[in-house]
Protein backbone atom coordinates (compact mmCIF):
# COMPACT_ATOMS: atom_id res chain seq x y z
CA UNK A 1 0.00 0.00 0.00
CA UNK A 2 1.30 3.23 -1.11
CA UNK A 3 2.07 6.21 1.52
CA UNK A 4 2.60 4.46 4.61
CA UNK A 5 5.10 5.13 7.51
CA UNK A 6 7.46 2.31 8.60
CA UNK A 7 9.16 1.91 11.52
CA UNK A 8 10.79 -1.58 10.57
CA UNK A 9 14.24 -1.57 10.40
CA UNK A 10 15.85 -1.14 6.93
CA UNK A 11 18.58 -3.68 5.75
CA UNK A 12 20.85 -2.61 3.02
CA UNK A 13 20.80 -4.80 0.20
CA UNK A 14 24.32 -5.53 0.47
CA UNK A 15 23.39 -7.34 3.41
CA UNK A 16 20.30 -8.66 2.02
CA UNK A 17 21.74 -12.13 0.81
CA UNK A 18 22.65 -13.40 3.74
CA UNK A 19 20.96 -16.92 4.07
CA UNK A 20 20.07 -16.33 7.82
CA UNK A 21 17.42 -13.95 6.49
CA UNK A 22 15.67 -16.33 4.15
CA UNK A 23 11.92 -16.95 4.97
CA UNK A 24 11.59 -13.39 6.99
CA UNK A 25 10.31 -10.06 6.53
CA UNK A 26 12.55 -7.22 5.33
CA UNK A 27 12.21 -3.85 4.71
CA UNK A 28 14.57 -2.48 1.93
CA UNK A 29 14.72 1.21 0.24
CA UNK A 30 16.02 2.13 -3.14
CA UNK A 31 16.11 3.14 -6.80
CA UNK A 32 14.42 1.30 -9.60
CA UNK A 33 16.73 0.04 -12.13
CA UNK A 34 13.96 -1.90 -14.09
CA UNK A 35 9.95 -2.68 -14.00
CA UNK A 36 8.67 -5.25 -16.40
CA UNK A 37 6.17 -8.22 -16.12
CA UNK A 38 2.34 -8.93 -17.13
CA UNK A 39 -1.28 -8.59 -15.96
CA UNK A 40 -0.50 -11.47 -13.27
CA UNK A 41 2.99 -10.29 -11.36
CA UNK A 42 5.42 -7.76 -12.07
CA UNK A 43 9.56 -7.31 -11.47
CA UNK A 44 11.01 -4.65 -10.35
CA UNK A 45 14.96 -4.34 -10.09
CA UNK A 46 15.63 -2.10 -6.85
CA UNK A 47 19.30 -0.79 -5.77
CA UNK A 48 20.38 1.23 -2.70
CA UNK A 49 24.01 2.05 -4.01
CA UNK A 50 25.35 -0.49 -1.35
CA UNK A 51 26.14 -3.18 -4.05
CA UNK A 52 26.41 -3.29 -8.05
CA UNK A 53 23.60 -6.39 -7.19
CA UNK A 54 20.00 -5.33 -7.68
CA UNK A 55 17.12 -7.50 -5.10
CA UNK A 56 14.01 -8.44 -6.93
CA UNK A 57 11.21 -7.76 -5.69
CA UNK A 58 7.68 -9.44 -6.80
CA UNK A 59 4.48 -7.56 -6.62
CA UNK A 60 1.49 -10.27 -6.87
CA UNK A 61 -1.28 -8.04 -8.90
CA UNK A 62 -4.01 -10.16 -6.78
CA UNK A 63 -2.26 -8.16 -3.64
CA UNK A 64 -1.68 -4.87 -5.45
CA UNK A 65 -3.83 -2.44 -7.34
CA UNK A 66 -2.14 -2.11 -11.13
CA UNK A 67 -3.00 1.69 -10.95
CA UNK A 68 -0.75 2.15 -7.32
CA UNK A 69 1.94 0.63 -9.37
CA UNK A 70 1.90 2.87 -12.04
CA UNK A 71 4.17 4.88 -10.16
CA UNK A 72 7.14 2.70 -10.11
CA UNK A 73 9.25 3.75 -13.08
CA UNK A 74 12.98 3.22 -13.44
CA UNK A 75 14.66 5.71 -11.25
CA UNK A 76 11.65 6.03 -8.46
CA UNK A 77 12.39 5.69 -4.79
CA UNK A 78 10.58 3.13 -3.42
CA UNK A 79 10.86 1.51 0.10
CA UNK A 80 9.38 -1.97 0.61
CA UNK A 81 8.27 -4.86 3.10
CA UNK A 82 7.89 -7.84 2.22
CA UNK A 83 9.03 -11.73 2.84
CA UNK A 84 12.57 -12.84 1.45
CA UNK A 85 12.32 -16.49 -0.45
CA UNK A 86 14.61 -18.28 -2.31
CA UNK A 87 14.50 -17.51 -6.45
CA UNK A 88 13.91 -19.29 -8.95
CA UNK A 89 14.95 -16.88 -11.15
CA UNK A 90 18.41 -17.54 -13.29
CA UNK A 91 20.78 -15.28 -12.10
CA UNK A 92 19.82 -14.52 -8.45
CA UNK A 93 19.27 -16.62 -5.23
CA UNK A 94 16.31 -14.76 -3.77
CA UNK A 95 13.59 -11.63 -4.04
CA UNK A 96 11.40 -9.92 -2.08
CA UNK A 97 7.56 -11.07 -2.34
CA UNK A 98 6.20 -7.54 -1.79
CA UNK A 99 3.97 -6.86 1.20
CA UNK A 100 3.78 -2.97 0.83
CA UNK A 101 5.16 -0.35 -0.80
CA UNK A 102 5.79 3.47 -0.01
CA UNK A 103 6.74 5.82 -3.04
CA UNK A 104 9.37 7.87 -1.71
CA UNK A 105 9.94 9.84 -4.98
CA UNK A 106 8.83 9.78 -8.41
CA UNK A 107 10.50 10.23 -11.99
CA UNK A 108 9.19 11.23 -14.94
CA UNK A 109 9.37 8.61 -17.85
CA UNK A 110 9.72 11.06 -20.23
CA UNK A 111 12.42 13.29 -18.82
CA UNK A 112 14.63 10.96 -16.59
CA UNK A 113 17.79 10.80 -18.62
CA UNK A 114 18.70 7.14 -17.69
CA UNK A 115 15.55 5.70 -18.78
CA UNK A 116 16.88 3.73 -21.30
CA UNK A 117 20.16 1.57 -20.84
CA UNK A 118 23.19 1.35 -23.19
CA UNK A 119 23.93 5.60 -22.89
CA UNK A 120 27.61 5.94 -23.95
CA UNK A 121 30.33 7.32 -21.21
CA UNK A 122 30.36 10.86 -23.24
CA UNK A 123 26.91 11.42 -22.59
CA UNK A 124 27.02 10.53 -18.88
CA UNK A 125 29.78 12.86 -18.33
CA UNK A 126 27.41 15.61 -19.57
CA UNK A 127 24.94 14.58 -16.51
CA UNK A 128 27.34 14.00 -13.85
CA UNK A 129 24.98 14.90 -11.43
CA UNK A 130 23.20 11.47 -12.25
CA UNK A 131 25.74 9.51 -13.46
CA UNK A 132 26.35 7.82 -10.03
CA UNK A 133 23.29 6.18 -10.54
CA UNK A 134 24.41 4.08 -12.84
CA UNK A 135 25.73 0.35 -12.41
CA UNK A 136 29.23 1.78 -13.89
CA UNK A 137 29.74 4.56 -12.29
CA UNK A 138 28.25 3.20 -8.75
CA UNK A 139 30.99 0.42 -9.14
CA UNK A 140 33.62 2.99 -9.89
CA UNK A 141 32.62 4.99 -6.76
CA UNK A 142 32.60 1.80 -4.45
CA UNK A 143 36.05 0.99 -5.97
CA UNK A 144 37.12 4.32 -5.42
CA UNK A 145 36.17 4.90 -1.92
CA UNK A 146 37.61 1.04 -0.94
CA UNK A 147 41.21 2.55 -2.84
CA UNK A 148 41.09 5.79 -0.11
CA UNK A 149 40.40 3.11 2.93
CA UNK A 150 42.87 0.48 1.67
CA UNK A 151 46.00 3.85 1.53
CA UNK A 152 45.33 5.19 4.90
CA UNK A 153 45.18 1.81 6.50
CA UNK A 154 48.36 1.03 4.50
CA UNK A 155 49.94 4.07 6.31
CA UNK A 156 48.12 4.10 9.44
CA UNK A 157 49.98 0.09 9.88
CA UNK A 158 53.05 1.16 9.01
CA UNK A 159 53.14 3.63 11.49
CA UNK A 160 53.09 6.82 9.78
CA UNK A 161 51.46 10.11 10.70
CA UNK A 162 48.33 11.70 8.14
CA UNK A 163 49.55 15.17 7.75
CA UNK A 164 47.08 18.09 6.08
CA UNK A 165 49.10 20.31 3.94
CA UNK A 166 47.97 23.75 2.92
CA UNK A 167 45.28 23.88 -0.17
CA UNK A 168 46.26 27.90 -0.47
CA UNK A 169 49.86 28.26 -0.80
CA UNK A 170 52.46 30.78 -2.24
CA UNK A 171 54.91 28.70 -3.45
CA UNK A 172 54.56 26.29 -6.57
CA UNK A 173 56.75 23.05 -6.30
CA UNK A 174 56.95 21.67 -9.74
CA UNK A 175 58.41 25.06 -10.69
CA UNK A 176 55.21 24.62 -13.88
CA UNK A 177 53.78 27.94 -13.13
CA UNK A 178 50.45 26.59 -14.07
CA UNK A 179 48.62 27.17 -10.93
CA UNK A 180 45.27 28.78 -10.34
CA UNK A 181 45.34 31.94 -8.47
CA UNK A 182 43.41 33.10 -5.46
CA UNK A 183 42.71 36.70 -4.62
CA UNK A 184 40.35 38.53 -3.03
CA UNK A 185 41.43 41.91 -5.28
CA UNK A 186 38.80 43.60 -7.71
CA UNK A 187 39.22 42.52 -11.24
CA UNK A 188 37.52 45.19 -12.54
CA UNK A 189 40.11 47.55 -10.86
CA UNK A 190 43.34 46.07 -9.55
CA UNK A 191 45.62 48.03 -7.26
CA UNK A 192 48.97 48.74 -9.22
CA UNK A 193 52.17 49.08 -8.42
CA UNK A 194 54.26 52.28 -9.73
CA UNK A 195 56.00 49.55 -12.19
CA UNK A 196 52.56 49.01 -13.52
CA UNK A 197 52.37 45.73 -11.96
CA UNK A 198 49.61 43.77 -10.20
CA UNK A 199 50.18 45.49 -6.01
CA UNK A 200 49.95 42.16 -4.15
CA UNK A 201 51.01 43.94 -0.92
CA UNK A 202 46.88 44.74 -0.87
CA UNK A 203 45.66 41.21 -1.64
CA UNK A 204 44.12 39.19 0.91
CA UNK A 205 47.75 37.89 2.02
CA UNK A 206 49.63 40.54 1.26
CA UNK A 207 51.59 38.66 -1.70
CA UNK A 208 50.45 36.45 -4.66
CA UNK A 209 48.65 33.14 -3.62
CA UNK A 210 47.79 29.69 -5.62
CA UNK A 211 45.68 26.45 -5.35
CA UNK A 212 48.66 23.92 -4.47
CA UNK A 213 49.65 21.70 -7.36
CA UNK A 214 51.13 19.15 -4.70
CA UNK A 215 51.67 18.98 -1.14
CA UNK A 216 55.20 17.68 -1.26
CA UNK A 217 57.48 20.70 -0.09
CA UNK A 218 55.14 20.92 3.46
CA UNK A 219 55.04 17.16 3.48
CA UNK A 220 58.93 17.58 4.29
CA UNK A 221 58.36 19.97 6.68
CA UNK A 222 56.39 16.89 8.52
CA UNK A 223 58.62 14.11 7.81
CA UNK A 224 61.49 15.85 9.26
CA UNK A 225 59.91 16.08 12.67
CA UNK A 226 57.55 13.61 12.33
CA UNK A 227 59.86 10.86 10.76
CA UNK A 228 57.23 9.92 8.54
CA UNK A 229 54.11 11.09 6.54
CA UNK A 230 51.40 11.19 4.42
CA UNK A 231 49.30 14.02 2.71
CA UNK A 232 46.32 12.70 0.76
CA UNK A 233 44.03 15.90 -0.76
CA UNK A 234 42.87 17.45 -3.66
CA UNK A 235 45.22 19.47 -5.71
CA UNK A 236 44.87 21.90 -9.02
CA UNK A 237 46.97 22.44 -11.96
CA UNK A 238 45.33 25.12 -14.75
CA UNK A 239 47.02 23.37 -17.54
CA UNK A 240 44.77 23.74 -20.41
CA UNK A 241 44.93 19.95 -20.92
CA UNK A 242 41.68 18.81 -22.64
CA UNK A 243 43.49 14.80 -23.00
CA UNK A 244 42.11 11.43 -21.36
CA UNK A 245 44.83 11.75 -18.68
CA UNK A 246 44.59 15.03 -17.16
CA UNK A 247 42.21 16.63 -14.74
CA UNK A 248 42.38 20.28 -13.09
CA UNK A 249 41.36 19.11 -9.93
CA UNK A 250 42.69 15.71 -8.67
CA UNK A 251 43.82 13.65 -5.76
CA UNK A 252 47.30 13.22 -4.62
CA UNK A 253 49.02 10.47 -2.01
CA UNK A 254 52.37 12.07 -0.92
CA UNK A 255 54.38 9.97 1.45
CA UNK A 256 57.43 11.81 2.99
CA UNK A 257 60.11 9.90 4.92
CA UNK A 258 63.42 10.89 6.79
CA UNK A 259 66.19 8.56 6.98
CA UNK A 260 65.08 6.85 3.66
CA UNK A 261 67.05 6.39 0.74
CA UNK A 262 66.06 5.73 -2.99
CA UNK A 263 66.16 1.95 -2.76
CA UNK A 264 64.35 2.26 0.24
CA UNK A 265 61.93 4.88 -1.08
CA UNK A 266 61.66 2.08 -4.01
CA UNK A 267 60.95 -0.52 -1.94
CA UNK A 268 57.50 1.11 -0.32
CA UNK A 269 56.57 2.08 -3.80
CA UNK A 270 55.89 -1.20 -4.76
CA UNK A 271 54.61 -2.63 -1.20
CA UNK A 272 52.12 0.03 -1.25
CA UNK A 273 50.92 0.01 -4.94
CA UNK A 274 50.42 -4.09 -4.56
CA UNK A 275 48.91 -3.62 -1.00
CA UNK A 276 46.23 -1.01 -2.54
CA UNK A 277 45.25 -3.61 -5.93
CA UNK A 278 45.27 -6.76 -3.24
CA UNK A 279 43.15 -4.60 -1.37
CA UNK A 280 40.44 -3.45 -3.70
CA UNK A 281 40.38 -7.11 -5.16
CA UNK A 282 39.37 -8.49 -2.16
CA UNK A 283 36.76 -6.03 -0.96
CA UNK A 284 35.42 -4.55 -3.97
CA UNK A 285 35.43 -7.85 -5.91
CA UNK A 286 31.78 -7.79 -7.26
CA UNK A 287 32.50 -4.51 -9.08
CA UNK A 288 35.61 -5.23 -10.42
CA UNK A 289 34.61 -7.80 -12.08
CA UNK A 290 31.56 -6.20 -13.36
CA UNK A 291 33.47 -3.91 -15.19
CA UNK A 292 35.73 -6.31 -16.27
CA UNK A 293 32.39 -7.91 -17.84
CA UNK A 294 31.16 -4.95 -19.33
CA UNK A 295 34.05 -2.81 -20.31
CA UNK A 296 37.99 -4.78 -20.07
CA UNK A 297 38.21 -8.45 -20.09
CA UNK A 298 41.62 -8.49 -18.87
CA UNK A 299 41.62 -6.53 -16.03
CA UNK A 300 41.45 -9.14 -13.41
CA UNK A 301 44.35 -10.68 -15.14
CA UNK A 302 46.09 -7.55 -15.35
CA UNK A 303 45.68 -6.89 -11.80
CA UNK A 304 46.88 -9.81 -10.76
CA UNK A 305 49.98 -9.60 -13.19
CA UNK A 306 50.88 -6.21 -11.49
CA UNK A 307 50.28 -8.03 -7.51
CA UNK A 308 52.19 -11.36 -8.78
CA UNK A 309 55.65 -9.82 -10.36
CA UNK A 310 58.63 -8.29 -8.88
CA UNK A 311 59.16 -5.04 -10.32
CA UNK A 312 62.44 -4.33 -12.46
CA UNK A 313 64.36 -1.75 -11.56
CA UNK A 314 67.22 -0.08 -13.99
CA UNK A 315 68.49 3.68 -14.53
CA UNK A 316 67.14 5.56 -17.22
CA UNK A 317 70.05 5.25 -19.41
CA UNK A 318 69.82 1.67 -19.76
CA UNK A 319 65.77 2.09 -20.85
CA UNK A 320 66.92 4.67 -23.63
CA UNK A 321 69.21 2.45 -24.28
CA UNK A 322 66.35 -0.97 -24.78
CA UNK A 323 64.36 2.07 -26.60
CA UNK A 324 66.80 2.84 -28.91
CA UNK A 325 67.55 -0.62 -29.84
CA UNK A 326 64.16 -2.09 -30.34
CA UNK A 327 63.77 -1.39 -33.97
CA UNK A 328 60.36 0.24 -32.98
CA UNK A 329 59.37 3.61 -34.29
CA UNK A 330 57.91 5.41 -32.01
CA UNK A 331 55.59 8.69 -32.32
CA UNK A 332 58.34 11.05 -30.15
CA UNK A 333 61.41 10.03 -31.08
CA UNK A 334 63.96 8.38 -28.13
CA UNK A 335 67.33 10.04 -27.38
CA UNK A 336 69.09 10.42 -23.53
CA UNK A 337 67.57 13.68 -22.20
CA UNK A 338 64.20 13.23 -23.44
CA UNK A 339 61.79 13.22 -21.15
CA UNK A 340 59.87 9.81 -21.80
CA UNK A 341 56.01 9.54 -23.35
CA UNK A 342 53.53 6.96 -22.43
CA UNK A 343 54.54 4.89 -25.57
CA UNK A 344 58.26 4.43 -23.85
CA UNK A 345 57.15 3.41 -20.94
CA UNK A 346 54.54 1.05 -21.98
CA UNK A 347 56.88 -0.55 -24.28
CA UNK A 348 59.14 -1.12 -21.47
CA UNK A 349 56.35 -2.22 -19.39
CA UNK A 350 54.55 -4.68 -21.77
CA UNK A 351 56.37 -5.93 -24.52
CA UNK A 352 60.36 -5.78 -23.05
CA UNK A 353 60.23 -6.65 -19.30
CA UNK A 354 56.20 -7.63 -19.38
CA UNK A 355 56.33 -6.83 -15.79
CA UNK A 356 56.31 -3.29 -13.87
CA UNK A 357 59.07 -1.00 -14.05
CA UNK A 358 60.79 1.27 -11.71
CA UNK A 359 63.28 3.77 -13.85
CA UNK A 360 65.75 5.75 -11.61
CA UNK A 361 68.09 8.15 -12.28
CA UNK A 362 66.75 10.64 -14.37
CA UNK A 363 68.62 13.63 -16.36
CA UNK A 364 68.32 16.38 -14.12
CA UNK A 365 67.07 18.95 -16.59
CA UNK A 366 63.80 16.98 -17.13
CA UNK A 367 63.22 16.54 -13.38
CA UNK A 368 62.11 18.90 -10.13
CA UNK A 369 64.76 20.94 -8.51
CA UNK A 370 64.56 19.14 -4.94
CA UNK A 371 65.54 16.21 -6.52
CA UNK A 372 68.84 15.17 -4.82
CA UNK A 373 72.35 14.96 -7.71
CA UNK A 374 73.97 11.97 -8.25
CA UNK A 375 77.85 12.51 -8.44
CA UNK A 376 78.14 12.31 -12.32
CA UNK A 377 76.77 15.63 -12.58
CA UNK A 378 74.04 14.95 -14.84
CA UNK A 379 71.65 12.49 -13.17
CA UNK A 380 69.39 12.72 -10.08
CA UNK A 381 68.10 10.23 -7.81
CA UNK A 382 64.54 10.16 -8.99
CA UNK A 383 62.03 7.14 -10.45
CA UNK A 384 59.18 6.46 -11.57
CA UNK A 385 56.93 3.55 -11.18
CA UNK A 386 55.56 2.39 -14.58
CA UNK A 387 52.45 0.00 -14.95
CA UNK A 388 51.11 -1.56 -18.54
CA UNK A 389 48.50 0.37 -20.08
CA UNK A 390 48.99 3.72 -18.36
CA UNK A 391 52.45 4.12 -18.10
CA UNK A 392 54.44 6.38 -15.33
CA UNK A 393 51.65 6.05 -11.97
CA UNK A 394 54.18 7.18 -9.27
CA UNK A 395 56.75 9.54 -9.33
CA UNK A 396 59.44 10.19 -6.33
CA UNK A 397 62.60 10.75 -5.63
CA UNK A 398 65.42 11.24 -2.69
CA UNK A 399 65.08 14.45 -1.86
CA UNK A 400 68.61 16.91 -2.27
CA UNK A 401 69.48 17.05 1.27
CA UNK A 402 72.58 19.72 0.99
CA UNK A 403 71.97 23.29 1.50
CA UNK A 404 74.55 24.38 -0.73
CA UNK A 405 73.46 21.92 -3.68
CA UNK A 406 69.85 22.94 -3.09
CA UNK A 407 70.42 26.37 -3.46
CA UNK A 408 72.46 26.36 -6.21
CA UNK A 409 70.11 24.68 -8.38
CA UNK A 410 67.24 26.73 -7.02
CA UNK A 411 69.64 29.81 -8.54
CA UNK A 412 70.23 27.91 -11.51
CA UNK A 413 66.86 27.55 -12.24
CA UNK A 414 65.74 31.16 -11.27
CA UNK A 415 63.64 30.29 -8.10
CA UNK A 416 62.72 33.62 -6.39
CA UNK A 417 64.45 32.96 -2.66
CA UNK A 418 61.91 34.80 -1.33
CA UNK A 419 59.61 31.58 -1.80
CA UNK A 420 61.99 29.40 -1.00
CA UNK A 421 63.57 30.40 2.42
CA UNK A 422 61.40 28.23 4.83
CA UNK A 423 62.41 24.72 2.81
CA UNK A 424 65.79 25.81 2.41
CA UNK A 425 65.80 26.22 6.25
CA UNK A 426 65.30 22.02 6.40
CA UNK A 427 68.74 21.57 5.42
CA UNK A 428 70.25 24.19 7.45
CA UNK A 429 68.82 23.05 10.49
CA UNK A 430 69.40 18.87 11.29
CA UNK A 431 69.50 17.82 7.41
CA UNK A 432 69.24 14.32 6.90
CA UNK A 433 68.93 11.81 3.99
CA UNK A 434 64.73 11.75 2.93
CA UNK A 435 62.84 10.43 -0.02
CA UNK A 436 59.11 10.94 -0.88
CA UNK A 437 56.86 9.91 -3.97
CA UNK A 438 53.65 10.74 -4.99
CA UNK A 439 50.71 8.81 -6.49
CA UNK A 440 47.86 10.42 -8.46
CA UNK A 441 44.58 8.86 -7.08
CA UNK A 442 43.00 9.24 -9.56
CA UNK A 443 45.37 7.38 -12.22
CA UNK A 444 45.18 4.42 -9.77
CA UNK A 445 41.13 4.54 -9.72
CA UNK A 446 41.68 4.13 -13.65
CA UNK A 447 44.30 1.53 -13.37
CA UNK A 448 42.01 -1.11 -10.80
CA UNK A 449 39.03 -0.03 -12.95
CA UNK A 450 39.87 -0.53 -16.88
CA UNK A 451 38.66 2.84 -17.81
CA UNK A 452 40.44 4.64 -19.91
CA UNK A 453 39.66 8.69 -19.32
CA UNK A 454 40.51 9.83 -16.17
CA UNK A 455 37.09 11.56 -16.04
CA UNK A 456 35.09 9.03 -15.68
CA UNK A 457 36.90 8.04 -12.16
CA UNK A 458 36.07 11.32 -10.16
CA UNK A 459 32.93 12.06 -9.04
CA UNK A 460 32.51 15.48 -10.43
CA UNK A 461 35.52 16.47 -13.40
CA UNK A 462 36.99 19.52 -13.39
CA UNK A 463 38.73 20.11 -16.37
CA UNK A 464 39.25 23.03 -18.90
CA UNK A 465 35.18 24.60 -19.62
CA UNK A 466 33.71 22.41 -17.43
CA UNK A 467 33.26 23.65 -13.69
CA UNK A 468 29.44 22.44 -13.44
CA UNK A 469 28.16 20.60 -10.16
């Protein structure tokens, strides 16, 4: 019966299968995925978002008026009591035989986008709002959201300390300059100086301030008092990157630890990357392997190839070198000094080693300034953690832990001081040997999920035009 109040307690249909609660009377509450049947019993499909699995639930027309039911279309709220029995039905082990029925909310057949099934992934990124609704992109949320457990319990086991790093920041560690700015000055008529430039001295801060592109340079700040750290927040870069790769608002996992060296810095790389994948196999499981039915068929496989397989680990001179000699011609051409595409690394990845890679040593021109020198002059101690279809997925280094090397290279590479003073103040104060890395979130979400746009594994994309939601 339609429009009744319930005080029966509601089970989630995650927890709906158990066998214990065979032969009672449930109450569950969700969204209709389907309705079909004929003038003697219809099927509706009902989800709650805890599982990709729908519950049936049977409404015997001798019970029900057909005109109450009228109401139930595909993406209604419904909440419903009835008696759980085993199914005949192929593909599920029980359903609900409907008692009663409250219509929480209705939607219009003719105007609810996901009436129909089958819409491509371009046209649900143009209804994000809704898009969670759907079996992919509720799997890709549950996925995601058992990847953010599975890091801090990673970190939280291992003993190290969650640190928040600032989101508004004056300094801009990649040295890109593509950072979006904050200000509380009137565009229509900004202060000037008498040099005719912008007067930040008036600004909310009193000097120029940006969304943080990473959270790496305070993260130090922690691990050298704290031993060892972890950021994990959103950051923003304002390239105006339109590719399947790139987002202006993502996630980043920056560990910071003093006392570690590259090899060591190595080493929890690849614990931690296996640890998350072992993870989300294990407790997302359902949804991986939905999408693994409906959109990559070797993703479990690939998963598994990534959990099951040492990773190699050479210098980047000796990848150039495999590069150069593979008789493969590549889009960007390979030489030592490039910095490497996707196409390198992949064919490092899958068709030379066929296992992950871990490249080190790096030519310093193509990497970060904090990045600490090797003796030869040329290379730094930095790698990067490459996986098959996606290529590079981490990216760390052993941080440059002499003053006097820092700040040359900060000189040589025309870093105002005035930004830099408080980090250079780490090695002139109880310097030691540290290493960090840091892992885009969201490249992992697309790596355990087989998607292949990095918009599709974020809730809500921000990305160059598109600032909706």
């Amino acid at each position: 019966m339609a429009n009744s109040s319930y005080n029966m307690k509601r089970t989630k249909i995650v927890d709906i299968f158990d066998p214990a609660l065979l032969d009672t009377s449930v109450c569950v509450k969700g969204w209709v995925r389907t309705r079909r049947g004929n003038k003697h019993v219809q099927f509706v499909a009902l989800n709650d978002g805890s599982t990709i699995k729908n519950i049936q639930i049977v409404f015997d027309l001798s019970k029900f008026d057909e005109e109450q039911l009228k109401a139930i279309t595909t993406g209604s709220s419904l909440c419903i009591i009835g008696q759980l029995v085993p199914s005949m039905g192929k593909g599920q082990t029980c359903e609900i035989q409907a008692e009663t029925f409250e219509l929480y909310g209705s939607a219009d057949p003719t105007t609810y986008p996901l009436q129909k099934k089958g819409h491509t992934l371009e046209f649900l990124r143009e209804i994000a709002h809704l898009r969670p609704r759907t079996n992919t992109f509720g799997a890709i949320l549950r996925v995601r959201s058992v990847l953010a457990y599975a890091i801090h319990k990673f970190f939280n086991d291992k003993g190290f300390f969650y640190l928040n790093t600032p989101l508004i920041t004056a300094s801009d560690c990649e040295g890109a300059g593509a950072m979006f700015q904050v200000t509380t000055l009137p565009m229509n008529d900004l202060p000037k100086t008498e040099e005719g430039d912008i007067d930040y001295s008036k600004d909310f801060f009193g000097k120029a301030a940006a969304l943080t592109v990473s959270g790496q340079l305070e993260g130090e700040l922690g691990a050298t008092a704290l031993g060892a750290i972890y950021t994990f927040g959103p950051t923003f870069r304002a390239e105006n990157s339109n590719t399947p790769r790139h987002l202006s608002e993502f996630w980043m996992i920056e560990p910071e630890m003093a006392f570690y060296e590259i090899e060591e810095n190595m080493d929890l790389a690849e614990e931690f990357i296996k640890y998350c994948i072992s993870f989300a196999l294990d407790k997302a499981k359902d949804d991986i392997e939905f999408l693994a039915q409906m959109y990559d068929k070797d993703l479990v496989e690939r998963l598994k190839f990534v959990i099951h397989n040492d990773f190699v680990r050479l210098t980047y001179t000796e990848g150039v070198k495999i590069l150069e000699q593979s008789g493969r011609k590549f889009e960007f051409p390979v030489y030592w000094g490039v910095d490497l595409a996707s196409e390198h690394e992949r064919y490092l990845v899958e068709e030379h080693f066929k296992k992950p890679v871990i490249l080190t040593d790096y030519p310093k021109e193509i990497k970060a300034f904090y990045m600490k020198q090797n003796e030869d002059g040329k290379t730094v101690r930095a790698m990067d953690v490459l996986f098959p279809q996606i290529g590079e997925i981490i990216g760390g280094s052993e941080r440059e832990a002499d003053y006097d090397k820092l700040l040359k290279r900060i000189e040589e590479l025309g870093i105002p001081m005035k930004d830099m003073w408080w980090y250079l103040d780490t090695r002139r104060y109880g310097s030691v040997p540290h290493s960090g890395f840091g892992l885009g979130f969201e490249r992992l979400v697309l790596f355990v999920t087989g998607m292949t746009n990095i918009r599709d594994v974020i809730p809500f994309p921000r990305t160059p035009g598109n600032a909706e939601f």
